[in-house]
C-alpha atoms as a PDB file:
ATOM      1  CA  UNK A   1      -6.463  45.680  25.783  1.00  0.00           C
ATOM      2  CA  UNK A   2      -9.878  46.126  24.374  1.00  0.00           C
ATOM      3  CA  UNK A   3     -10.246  46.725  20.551  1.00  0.00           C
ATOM      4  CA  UNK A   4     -10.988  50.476  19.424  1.00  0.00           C
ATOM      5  CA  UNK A   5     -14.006  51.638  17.966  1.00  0.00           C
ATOM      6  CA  UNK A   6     -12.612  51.436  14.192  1.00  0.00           C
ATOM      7  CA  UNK A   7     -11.236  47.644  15.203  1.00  0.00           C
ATOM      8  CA  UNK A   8     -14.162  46.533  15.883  1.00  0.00           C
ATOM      9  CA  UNK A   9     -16.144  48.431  12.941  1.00  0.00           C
ATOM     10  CA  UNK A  10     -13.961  46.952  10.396  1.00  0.00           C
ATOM     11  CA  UNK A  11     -14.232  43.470  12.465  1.00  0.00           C
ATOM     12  CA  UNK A  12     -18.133  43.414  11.826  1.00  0.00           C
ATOM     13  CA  UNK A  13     -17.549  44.635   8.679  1.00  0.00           C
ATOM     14  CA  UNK A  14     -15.296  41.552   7.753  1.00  0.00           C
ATOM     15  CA  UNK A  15     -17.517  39.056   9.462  1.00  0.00           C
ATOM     16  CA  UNK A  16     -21.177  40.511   8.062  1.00  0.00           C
ATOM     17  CA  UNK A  17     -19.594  40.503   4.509  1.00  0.00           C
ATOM     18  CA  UNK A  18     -18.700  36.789   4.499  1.00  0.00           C
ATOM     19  CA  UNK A  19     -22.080  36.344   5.544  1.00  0.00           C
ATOM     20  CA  UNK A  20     -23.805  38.423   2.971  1.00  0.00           C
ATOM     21  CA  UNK A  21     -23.922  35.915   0.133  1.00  0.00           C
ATOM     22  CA  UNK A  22     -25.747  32.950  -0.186  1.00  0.00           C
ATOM     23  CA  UNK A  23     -23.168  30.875  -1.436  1.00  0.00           C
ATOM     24  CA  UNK A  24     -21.683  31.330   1.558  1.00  0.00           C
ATOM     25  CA  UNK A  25     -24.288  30.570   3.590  1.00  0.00           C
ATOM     26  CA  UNK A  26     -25.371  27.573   2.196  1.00  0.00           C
ATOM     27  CA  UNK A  27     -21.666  26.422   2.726  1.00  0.00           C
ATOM     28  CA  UNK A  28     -22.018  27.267   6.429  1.00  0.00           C
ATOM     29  CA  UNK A  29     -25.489  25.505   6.507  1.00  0.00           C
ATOM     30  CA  UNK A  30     -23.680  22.001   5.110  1.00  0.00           C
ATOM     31  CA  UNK A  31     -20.862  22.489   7.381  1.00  0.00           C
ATOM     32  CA  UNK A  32     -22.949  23.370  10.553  1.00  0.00           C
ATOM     33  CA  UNK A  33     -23.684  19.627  10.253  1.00  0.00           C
ATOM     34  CA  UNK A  34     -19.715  18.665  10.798  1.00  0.00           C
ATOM     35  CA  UNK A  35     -16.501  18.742   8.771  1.00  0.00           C
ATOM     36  CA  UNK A  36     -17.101  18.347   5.251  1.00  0.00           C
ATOM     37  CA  UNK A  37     -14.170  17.498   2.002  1.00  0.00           C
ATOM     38  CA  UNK A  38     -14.100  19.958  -0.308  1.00  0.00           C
ATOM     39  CA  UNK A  39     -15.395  17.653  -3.142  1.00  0.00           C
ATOM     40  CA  UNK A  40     -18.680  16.976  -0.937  1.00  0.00           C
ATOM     41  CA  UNK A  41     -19.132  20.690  -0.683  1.00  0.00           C
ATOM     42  CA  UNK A  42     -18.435  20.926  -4.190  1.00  0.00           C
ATOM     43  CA  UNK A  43     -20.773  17.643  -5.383  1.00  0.00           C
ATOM     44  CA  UNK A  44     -23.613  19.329  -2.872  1.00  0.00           C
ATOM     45  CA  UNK A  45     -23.579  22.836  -4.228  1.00  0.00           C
ATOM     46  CA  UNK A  46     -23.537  21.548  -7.240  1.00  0.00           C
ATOM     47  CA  UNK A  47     -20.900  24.511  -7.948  1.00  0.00           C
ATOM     48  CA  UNK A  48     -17.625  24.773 -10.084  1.00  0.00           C
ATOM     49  CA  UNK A  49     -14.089  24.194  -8.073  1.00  0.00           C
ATOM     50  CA  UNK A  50     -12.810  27.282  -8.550  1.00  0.00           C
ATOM     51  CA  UNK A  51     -16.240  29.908  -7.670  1.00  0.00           C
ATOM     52  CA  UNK A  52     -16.254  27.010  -4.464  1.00  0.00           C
ATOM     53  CA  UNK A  53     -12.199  27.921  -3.662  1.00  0.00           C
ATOM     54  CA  UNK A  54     -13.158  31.949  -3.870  1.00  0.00           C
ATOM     55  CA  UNK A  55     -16.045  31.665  -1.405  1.00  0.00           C
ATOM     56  CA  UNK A  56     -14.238  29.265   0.695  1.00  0.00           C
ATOM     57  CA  UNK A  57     -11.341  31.785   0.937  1.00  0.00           C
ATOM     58  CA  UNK A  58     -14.095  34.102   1.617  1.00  0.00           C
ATOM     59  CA  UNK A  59     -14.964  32.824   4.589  1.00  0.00           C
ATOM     60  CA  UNK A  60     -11.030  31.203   6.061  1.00  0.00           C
ATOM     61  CA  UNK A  61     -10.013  35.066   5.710  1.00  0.00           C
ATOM     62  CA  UNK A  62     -13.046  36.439   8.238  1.00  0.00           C
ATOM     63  CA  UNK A  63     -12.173  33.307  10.308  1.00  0.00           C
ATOM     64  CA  UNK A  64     -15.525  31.487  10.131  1.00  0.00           C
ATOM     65  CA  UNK A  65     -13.896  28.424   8.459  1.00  0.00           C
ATOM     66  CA  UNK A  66     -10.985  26.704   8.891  1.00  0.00           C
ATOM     67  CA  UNK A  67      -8.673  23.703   6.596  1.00  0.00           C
ATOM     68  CA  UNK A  68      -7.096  20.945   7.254  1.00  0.00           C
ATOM     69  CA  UNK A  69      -5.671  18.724   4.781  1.00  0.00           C
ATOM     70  CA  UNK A  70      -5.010  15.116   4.940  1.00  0.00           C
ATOM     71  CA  UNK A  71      -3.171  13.736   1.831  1.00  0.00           C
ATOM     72  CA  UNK A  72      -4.596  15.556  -1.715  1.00  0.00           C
ATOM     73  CA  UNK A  73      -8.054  16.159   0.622  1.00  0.00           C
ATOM     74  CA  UNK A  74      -8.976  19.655   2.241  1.00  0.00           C
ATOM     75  CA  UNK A  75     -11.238  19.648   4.599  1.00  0.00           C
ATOM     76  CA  UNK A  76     -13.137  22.595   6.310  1.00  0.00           C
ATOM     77  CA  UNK A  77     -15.258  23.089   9.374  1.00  0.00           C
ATOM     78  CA  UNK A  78     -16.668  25.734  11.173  1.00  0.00           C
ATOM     79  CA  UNK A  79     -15.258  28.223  13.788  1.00  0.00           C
ATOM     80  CA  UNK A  80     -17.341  28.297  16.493  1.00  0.00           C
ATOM     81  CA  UNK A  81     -16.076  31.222  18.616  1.00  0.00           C
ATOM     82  CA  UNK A  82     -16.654  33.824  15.105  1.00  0.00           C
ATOM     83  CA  UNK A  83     -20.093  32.506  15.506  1.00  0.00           C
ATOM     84  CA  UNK A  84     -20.103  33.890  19.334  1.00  0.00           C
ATOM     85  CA  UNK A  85     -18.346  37.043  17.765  1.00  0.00           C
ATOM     86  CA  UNK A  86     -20.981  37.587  15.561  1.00  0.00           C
ATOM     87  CA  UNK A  87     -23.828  37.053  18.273  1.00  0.00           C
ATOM     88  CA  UNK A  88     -22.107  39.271  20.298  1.00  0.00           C
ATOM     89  CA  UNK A  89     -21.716  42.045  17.586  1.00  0.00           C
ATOM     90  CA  UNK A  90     -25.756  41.779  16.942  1.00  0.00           C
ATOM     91  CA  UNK A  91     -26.473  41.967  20.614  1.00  0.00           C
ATOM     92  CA  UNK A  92     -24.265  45.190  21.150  1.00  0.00           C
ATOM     93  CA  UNK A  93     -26.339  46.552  17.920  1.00  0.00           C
ATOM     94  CA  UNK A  94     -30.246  45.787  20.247  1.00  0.00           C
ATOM     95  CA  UNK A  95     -31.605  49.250  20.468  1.00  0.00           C
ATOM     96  CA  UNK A  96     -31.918  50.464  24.116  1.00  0.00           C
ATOM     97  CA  UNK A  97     -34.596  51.764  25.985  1.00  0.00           C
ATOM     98  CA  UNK A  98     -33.738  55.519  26.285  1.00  0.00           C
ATOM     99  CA  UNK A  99     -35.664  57.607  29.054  1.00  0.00           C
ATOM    100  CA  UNK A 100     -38.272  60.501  27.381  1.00  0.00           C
ATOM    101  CA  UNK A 101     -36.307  64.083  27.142  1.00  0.00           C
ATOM    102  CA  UNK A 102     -38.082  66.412  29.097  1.00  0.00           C
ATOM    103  CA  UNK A 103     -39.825  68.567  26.602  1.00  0.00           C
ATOM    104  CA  UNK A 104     -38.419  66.076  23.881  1.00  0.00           C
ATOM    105  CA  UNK A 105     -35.850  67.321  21.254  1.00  0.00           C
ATOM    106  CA  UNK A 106     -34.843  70.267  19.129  1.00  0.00           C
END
């Protein structure tokens, strides 16, 4: 059943919001590169635990990242098909070529 109109408003929403920061994006730009342990992230962003965890969360709630942990470790990578959502969002947003109105508007 394809999603309504509103679904798939408040989908782009989501998604384009846990894009919006760059924070985020540099975390998305170190994991594009493979699976990465929270302390690299951390050691690479050169960013407190805790403002890492918020952006993190962030990004697991839109689905764009996901966890794993292994022992005390978590470790995140990125969700390809929300990546394929969100090129499919932009394309559906491509203005289209609309024919001329005969004696154009109003």
């Amino acid at each position: 059943m394809p999603a309504t109109k509103a679904a798939r408003t408040d989908r782009a929403v989501e998604l384009f919001h846990a894009l919006s920061d760059e924070t985020r994006l540099e975390i998305i730009h170190l994991l594009s590169k493979g699976e990465r342990c929270v302390c690299e992230l951390t050691n690479s962003l050169d960013a407190a635990q805790s403002r890492l965890s918020f952006h993190l969360r962030v990004l697991k709630d839109a689905g764009i990242v996901s966890d794993r942990k292994e022992g005390r470790w978590v470790y995140y990578e990125l969700d390809r098909e929300a990546f394929d959502e969100v090129g499919e969002l932009v394309s559906g947003m491509k203005p289209r070529s609309l024919p001329q109105l005969a004696g154009g508007c109003c």
